[in-house]
C-alpha atoms as a PDB file:
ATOM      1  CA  UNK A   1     -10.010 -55.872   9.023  1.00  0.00           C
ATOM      2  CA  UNK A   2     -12.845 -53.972  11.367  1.00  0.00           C
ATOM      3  CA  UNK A   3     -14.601 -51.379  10.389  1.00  0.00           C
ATOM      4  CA  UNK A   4     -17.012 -49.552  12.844  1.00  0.00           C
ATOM      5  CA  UNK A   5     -18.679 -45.936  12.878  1.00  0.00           C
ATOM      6  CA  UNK A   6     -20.708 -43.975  10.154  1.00  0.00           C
ATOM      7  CA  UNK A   7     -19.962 -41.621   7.419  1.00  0.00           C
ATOM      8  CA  UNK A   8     -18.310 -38.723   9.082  1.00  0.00           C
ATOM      9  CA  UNK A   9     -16.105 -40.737  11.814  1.00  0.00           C
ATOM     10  CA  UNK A  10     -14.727 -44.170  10.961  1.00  0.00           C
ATOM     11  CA  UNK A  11     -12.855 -46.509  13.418  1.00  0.00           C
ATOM     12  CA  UNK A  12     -10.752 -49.286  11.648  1.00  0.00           C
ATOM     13  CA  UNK A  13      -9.017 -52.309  13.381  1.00  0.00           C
ATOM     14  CA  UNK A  14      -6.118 -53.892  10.705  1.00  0.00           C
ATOM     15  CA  UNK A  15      -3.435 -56.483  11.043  1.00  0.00           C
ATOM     16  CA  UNK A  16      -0.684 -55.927   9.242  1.00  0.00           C
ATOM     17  CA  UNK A  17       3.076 -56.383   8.413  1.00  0.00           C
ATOM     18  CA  UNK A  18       3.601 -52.817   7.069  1.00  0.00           C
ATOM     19  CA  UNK A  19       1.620 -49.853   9.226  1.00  0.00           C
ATOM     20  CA  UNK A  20       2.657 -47.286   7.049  1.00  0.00           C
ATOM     21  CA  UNK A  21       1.020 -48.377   4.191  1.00  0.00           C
ATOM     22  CA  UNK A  22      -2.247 -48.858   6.085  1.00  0.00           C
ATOM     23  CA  UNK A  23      -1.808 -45.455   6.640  1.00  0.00           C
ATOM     24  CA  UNK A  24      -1.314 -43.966   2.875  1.00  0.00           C
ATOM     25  CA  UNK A  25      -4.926 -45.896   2.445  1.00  0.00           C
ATOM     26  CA  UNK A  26      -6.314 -42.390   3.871  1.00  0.00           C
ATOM     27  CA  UNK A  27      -4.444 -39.904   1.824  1.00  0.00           C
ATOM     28  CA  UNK A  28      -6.751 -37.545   0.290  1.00  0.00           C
ATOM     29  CA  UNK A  29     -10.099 -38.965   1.368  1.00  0.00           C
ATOM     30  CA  UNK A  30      -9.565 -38.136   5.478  1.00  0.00           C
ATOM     31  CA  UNK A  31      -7.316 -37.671   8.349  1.00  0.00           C
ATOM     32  CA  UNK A  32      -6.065 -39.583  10.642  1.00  0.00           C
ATOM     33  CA  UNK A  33      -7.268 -38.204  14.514  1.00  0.00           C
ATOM     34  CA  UNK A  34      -5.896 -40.744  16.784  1.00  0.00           C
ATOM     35  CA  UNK A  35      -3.780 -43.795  16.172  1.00  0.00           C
ATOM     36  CA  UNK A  36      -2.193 -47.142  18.424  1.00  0.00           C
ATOM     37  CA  UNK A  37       0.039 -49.063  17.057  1.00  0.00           C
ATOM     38  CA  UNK A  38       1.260 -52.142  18.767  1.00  0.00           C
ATOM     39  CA  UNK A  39       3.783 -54.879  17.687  1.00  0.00           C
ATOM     40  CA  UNK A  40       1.777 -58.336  18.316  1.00  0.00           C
ATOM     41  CA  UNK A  41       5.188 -60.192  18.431  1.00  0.00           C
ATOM     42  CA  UNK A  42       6.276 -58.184  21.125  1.00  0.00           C
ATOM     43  CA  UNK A  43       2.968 -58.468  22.926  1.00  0.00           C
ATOM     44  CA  UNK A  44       3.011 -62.182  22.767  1.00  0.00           C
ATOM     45  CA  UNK A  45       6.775 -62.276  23.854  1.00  0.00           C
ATOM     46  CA  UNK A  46       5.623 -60.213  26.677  1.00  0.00           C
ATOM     47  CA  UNK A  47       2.567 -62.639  27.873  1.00  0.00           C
ATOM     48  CA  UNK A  48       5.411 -65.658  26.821  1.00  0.00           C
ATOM     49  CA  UNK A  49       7.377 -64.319  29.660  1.00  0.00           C
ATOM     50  CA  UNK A  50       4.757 -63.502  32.105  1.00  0.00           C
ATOM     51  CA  UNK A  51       3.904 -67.376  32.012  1.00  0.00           C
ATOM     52  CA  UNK A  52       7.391 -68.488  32.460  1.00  0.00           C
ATOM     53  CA  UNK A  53       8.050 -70.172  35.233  1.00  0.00           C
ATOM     54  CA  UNK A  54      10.901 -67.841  37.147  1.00  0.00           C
ATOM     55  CA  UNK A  55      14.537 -69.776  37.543  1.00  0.00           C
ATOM     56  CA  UNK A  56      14.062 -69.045  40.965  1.00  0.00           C
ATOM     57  CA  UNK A  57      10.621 -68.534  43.513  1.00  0.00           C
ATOM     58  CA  UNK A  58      10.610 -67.608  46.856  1.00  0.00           C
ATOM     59  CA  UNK A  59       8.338 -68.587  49.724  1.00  0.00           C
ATOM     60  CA  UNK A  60       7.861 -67.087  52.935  1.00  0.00           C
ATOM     61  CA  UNK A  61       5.755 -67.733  56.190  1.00  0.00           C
ATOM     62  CA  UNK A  62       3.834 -64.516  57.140  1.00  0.00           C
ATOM     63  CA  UNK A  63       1.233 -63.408  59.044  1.00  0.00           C
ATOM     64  CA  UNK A  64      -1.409 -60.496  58.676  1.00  0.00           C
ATOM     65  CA  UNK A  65      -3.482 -59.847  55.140  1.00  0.00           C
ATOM     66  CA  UNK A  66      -1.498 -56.255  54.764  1.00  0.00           C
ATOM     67  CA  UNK A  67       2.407 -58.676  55.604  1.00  0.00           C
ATOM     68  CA  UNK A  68       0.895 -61.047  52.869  1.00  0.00           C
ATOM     69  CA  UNK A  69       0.093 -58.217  50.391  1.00  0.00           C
ATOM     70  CA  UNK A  70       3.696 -56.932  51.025  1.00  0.00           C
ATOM     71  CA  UNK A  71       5.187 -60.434  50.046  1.00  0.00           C
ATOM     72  CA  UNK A  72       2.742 -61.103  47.209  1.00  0.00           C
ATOM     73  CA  UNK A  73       3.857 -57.529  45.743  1.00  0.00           C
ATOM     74  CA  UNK A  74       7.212 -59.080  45.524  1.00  0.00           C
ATOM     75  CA  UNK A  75       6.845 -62.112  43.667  1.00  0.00           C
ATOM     76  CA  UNK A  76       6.588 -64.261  46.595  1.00  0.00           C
ATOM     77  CA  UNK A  77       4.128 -67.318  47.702  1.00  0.00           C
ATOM     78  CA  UNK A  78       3.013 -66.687  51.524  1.00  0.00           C
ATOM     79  CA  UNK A  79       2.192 -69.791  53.578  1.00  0.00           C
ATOM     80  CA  UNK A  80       0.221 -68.210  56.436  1.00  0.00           C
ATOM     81  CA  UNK A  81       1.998 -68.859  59.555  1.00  0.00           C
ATOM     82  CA  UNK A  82       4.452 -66.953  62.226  1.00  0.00           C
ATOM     83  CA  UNK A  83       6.311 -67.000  65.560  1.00  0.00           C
ATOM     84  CA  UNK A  84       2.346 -68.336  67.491  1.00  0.00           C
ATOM     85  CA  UNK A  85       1.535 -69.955  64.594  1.00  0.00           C
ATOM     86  CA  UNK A  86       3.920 -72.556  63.545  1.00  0.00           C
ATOM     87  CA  UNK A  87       2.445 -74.011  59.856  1.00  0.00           C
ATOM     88  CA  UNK A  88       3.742 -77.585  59.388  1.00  0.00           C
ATOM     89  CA  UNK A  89       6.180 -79.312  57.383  1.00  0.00           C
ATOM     90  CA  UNK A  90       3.401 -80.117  55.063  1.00  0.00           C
ATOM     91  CA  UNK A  91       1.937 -76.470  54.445  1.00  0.00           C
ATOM     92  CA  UNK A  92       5.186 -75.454  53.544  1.00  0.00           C
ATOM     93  CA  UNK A  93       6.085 -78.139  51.591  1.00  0.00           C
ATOM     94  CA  UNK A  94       2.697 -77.519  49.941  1.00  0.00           C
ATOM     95  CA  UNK A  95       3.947 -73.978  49.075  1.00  0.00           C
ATOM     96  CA  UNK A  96       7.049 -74.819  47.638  1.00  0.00           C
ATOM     97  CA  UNK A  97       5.012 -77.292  45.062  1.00  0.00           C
ATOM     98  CA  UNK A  98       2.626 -74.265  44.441  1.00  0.00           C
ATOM     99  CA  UNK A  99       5.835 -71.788  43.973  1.00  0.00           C
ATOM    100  CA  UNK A 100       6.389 -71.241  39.926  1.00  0.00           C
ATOM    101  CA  UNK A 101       9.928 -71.836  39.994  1.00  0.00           C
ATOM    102  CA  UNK A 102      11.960 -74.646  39.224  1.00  0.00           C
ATOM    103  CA  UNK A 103      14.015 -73.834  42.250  1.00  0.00           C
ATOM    104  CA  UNK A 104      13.007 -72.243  45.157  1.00  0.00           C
ATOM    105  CA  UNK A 105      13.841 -70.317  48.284  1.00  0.00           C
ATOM    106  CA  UNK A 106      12.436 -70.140  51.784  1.00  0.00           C
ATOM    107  CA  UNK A 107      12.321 -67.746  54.098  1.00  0.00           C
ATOM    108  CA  UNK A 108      11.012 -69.030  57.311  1.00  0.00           C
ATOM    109  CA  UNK A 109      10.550 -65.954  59.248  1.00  0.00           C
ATOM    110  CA  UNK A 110      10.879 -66.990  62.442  1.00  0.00           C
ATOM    111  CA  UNK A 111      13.505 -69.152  64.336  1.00  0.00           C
ATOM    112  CA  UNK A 112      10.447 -71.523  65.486  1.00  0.00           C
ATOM    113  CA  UNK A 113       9.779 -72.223  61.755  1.00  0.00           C
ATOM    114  CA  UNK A 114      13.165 -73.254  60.348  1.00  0.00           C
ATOM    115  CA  UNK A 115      12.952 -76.990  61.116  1.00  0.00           C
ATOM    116  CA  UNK A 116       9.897 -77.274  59.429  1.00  0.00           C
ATOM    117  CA  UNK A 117      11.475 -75.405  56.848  1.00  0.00           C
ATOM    118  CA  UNK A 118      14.503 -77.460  56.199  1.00  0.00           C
ATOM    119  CA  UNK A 119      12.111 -80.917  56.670  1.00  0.00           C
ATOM    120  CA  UNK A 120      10.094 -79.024  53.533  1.00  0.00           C
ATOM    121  CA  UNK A 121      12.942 -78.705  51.414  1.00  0.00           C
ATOM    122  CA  UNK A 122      14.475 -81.940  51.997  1.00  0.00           C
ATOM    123  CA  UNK A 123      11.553 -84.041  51.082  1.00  0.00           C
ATOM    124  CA  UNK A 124      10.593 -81.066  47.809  1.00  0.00           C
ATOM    125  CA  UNK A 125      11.421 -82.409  44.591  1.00  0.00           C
ATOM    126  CA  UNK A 126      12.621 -79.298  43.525  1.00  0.00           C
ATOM    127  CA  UNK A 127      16.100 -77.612  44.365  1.00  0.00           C
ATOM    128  CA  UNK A 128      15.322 -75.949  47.412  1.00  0.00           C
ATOM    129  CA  UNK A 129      17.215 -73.766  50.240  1.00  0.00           C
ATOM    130  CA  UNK A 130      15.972 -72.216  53.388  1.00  0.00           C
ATOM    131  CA  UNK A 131      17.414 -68.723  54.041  1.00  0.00           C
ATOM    132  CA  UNK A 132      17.822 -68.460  57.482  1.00  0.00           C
ATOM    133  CA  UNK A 133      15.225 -64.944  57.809  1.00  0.00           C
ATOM    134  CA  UNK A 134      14.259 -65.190  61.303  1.00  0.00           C
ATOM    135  CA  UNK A 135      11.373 -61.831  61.013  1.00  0.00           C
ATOM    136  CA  UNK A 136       9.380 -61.355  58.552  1.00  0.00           C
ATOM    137  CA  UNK A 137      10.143 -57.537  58.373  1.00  0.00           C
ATOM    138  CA  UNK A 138      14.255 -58.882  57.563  1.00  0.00           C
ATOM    139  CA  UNK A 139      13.019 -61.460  55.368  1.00  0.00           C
ATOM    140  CA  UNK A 140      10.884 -58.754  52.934  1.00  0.00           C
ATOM    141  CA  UNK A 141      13.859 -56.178  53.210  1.00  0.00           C
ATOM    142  CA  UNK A 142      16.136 -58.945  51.877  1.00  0.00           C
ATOM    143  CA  UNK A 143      13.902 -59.767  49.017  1.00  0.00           C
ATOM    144  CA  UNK A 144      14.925 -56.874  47.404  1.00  0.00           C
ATOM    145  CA  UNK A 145      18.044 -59.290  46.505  1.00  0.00           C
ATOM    146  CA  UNK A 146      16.278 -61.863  45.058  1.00  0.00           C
ATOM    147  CA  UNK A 147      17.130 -62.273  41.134  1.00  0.00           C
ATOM    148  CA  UNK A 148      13.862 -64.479  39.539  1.00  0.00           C
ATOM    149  CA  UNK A 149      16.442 -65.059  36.633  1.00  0.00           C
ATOM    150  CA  UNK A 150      19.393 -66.270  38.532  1.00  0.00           C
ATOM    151  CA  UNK A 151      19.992 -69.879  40.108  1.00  0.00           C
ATOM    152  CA  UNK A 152      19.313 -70.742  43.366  1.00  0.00           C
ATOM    153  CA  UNK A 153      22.421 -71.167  45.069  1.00  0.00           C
ATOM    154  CA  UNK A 154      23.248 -67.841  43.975  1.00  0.00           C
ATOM    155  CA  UNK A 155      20.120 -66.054  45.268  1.00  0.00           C
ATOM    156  CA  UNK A 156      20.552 -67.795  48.914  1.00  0.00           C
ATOM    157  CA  UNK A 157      23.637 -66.000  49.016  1.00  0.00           C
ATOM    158  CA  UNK A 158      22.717 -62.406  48.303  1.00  0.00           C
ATOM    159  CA  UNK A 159      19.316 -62.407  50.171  1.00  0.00           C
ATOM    160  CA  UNK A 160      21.603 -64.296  52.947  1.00  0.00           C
ATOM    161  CA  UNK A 161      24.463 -61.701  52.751  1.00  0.00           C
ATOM    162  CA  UNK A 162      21.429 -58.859  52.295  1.00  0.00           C
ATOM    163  CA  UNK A 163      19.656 -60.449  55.960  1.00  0.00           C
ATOM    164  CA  UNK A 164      23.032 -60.244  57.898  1.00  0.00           C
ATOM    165  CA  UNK A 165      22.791 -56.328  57.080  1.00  0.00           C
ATOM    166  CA  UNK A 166      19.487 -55.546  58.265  1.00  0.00           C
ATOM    167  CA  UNK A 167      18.675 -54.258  61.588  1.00  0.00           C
ATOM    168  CA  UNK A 168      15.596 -55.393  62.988  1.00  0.00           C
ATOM    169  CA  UNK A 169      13.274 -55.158  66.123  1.00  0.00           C
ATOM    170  CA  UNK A 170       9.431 -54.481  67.117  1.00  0.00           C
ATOM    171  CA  UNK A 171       7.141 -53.157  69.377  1.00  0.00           C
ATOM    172  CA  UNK A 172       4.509 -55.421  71.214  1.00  0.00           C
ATOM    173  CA  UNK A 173       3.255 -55.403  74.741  1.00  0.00           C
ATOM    174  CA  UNK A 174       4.831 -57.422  77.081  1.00  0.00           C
ATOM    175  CA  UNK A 175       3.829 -60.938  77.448  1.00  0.00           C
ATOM    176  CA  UNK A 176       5.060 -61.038  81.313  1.00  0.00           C
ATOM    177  CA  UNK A 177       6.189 -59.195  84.194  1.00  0.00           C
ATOM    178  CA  UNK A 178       9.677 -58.157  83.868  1.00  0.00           C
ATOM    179  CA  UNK A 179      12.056 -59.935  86.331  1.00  0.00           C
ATOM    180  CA  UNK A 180      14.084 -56.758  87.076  1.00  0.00           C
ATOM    181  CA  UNK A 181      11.064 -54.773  87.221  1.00  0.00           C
ATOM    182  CA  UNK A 182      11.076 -52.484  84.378  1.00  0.00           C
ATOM    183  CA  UNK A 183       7.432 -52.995  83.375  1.00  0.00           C
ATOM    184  CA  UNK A 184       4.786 -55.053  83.803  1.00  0.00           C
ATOM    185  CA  UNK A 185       2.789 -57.933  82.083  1.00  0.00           C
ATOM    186  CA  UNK A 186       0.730 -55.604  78.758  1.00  0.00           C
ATOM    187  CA  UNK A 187       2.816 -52.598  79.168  1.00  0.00           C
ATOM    188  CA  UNK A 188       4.682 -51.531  75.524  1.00  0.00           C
ATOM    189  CA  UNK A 189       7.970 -52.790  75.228  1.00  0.00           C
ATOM    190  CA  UNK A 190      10.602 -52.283  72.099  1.00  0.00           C
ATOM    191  CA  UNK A 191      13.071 -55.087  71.347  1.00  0.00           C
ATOM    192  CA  UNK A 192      16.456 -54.820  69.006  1.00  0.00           C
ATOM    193  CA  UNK A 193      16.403 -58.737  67.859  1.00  0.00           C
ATOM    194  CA  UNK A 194      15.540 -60.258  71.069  1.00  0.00           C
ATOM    195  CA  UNK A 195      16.591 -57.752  73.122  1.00  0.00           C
ATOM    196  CA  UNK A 196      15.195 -55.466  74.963  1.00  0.00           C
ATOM    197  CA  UNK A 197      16.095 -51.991  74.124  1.00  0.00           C
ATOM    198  CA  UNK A 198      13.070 -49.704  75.931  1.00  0.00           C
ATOM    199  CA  UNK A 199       9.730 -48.969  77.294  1.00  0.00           C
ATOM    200  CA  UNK A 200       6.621 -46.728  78.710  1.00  0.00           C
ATOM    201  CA  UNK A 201       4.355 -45.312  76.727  1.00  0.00           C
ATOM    202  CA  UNK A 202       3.589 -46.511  72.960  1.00  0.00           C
ATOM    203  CA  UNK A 203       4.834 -43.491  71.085  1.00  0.00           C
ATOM    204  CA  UNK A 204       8.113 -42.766  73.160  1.00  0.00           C
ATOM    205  CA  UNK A 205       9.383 -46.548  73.312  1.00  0.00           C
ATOM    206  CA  UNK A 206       8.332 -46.642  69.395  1.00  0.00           C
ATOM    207  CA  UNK A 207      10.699 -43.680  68.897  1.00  0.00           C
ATOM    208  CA  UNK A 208      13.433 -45.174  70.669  1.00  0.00           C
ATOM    209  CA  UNK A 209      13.281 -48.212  69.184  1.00  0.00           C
ATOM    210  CA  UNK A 210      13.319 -46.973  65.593  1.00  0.00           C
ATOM    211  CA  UNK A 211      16.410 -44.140  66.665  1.00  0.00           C
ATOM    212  CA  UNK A 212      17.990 -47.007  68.160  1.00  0.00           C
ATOM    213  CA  UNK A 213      17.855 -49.194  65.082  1.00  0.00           C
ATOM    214  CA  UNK A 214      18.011 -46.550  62.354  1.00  0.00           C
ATOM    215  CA  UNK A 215      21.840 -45.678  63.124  1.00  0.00           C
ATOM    216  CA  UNK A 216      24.259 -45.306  60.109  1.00  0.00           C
ATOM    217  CA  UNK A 217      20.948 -46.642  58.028  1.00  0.00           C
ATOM    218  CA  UNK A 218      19.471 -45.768  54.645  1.00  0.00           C
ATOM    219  CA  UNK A 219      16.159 -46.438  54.989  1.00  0.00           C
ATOM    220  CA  UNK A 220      13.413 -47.550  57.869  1.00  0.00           C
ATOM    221  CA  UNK A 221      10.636 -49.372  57.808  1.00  0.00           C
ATOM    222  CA  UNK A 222       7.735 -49.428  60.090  1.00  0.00           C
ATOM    223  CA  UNK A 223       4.719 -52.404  59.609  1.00  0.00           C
ATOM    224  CA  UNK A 224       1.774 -51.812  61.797  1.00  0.00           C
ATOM    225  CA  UNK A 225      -0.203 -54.430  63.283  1.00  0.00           C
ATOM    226  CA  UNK A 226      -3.396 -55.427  63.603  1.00  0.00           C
ATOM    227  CA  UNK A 227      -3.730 -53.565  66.898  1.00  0.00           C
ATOM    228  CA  UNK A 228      -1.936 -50.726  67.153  1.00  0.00           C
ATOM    229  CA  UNK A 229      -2.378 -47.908  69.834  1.00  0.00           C
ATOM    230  CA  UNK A 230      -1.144 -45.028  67.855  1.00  0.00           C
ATOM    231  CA  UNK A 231      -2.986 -44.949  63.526  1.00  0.00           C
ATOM    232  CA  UNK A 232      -0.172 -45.436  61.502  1.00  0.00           C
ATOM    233  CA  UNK A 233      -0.795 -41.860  59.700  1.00  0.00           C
ATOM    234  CA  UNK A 234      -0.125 -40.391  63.574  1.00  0.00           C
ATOM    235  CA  UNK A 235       3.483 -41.711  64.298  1.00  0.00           C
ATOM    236  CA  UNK A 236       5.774 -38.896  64.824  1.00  0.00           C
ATOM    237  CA  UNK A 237       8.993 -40.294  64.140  1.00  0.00           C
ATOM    238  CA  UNK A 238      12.402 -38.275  64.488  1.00  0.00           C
ATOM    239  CA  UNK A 239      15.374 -39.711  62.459  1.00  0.00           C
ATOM    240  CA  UNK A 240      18.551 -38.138  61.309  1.00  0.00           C
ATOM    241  CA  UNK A 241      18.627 -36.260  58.172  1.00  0.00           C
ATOM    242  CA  UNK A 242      19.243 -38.547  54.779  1.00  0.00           C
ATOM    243  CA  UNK A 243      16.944 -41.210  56.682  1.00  0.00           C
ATOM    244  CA  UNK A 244      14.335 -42.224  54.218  1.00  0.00           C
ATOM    245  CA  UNK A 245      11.225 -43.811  56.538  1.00  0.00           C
ATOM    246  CA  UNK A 246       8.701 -46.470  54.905  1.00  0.00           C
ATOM    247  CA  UNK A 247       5.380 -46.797  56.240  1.00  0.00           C
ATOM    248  CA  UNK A 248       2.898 -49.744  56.021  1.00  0.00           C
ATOM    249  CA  UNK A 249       0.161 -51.600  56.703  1.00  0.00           C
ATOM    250  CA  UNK A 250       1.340 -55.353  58.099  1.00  0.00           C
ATOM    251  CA  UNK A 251      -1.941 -56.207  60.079  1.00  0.00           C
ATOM    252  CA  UNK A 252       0.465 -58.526  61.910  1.00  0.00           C
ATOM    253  CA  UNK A 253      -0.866 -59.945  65.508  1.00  0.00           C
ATOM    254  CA  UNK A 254       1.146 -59.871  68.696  1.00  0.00           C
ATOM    255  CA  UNK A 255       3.262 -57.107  67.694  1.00  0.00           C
ATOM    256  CA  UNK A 256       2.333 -53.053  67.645  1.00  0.00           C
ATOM    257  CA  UNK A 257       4.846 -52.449  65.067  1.00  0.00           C
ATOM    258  CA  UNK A 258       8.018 -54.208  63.149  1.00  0.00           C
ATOM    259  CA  UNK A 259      11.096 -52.652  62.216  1.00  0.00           C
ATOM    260  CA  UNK A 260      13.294 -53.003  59.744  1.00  0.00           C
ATOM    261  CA  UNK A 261      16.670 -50.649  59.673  1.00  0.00           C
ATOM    262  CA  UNK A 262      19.221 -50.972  56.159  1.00  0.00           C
END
């Protein structure tokens, strides 16, 4: 027992099997102004599963401190890395050690990334799978999927059956001159996938990107990059009605903004 204070107020730490009776201790010589009771069993059950290594762990290659944050939010270990930045067999593999699961899933993020992947969890000691996320905006919609608690195989389907239902695309200026013409080497261009789906200025080829990928979806999300030409808290976005519209900060290079559509 602790006992602190002085001889009007009293404050009085106790351990004990039986609260209530702690309590009665104070009939008829004060009252009791403010009490906490907690259950220590519960508390150390609590911290007993915090430590516990999860059935399942998931690693993904990302780029940009705010795309890491997302991922780390989520449960998941981030090797740094992206479509320009290809991290090696090794890093990954090195992330799949450091992931606290006893199996573990990978989400490469990019289609130049999946080899490496696959070498990773070939040589891993653990079970491993690589989810075939080719964007990192798909790959932290699907995660919504993932079930710490459940096996592996099972969570490579559902993030993998999740991934094939999520629209994606992205905003970046254009790396070349387009061949038929349609813009020019640094001018903004919006993709569906690989495709591309419009230009011109920033905030109109933005807007038809998203409309385009945001039909018959749920929700949108928009991740800002490191560079954007319109502040994030600017966009003026106009999707149907029921359309619920996430907004964050990705800090991604190479690309104004990433889409995700589900």
């Amino acid at each position: 027992m602790l006992v602190v204070g002085d001889e009007a107020t009293l404050k009085i730490h106790v351990h004990t099997d039986d609260p209530g009776a702690a309590k009665l201790v104070f009939e008829g010589v004060g009252s009791i102004e403010r009490e906490d009771i907690a259950d220590m069993r519960e508390q150390i059950a609590e911290r007993a599963g915090r430590l516990r290594p999860a059935t399942t762990a998931c690693v993904a290659v990302a780029s940009g401190t705010g795309m890491r944050r997302l991922f780390e939010e989520l449960g998941t270990h981030v090797v740094e890395g992206g479509p320009t930045m290809n991290p090696s067999t090794n890093d990954i593999l090195t992330g799949i050690q450091a992931a606290p699961g006893k199996g573990v899933l990978v989400l490469p993020n990019s289609k130049n990334v999946v080899m490496a992947a696959e070498e990773a969890a070939r040589l891993s000691e653990k079970e491993v799978l690589v989810v075939p996320s080719l964007s990192q905006q798909g790959g932290l919609a699907a995660l919504i999927e993932l079930d710490p608690d459940g096996d592996v195989e099972g969570n490579a389907v559902r993030v993998s059956e999740c991934l094939a239902s999520i629209r994606v695309g992205g905003v970046a200026p254009a790396a070349k001159n387009d061949v038929e013409g349609r813009f020019a080497r640094g001018d903004t261009v919006g993709f569906e996938d690989d495709k591309v789906v419009a230009w011109g200025g920033a905030g109109s080829t933005l807007a038809a990107t998203v409309a385009r990928i945001a039909e018959k979806a749920e929700i949108v999300t928009v991740i800002e990059g490191e560079s954007p030409p319109i502040a994030l808290g600017d966009l003026e976005l106009d999707l149907p009605n029921g359309v619920e519209v996430e907004l964050h900060t990705g800090g991604q290079p190479s690309w104004y903004w990433l889409v995700a559509a589900q």
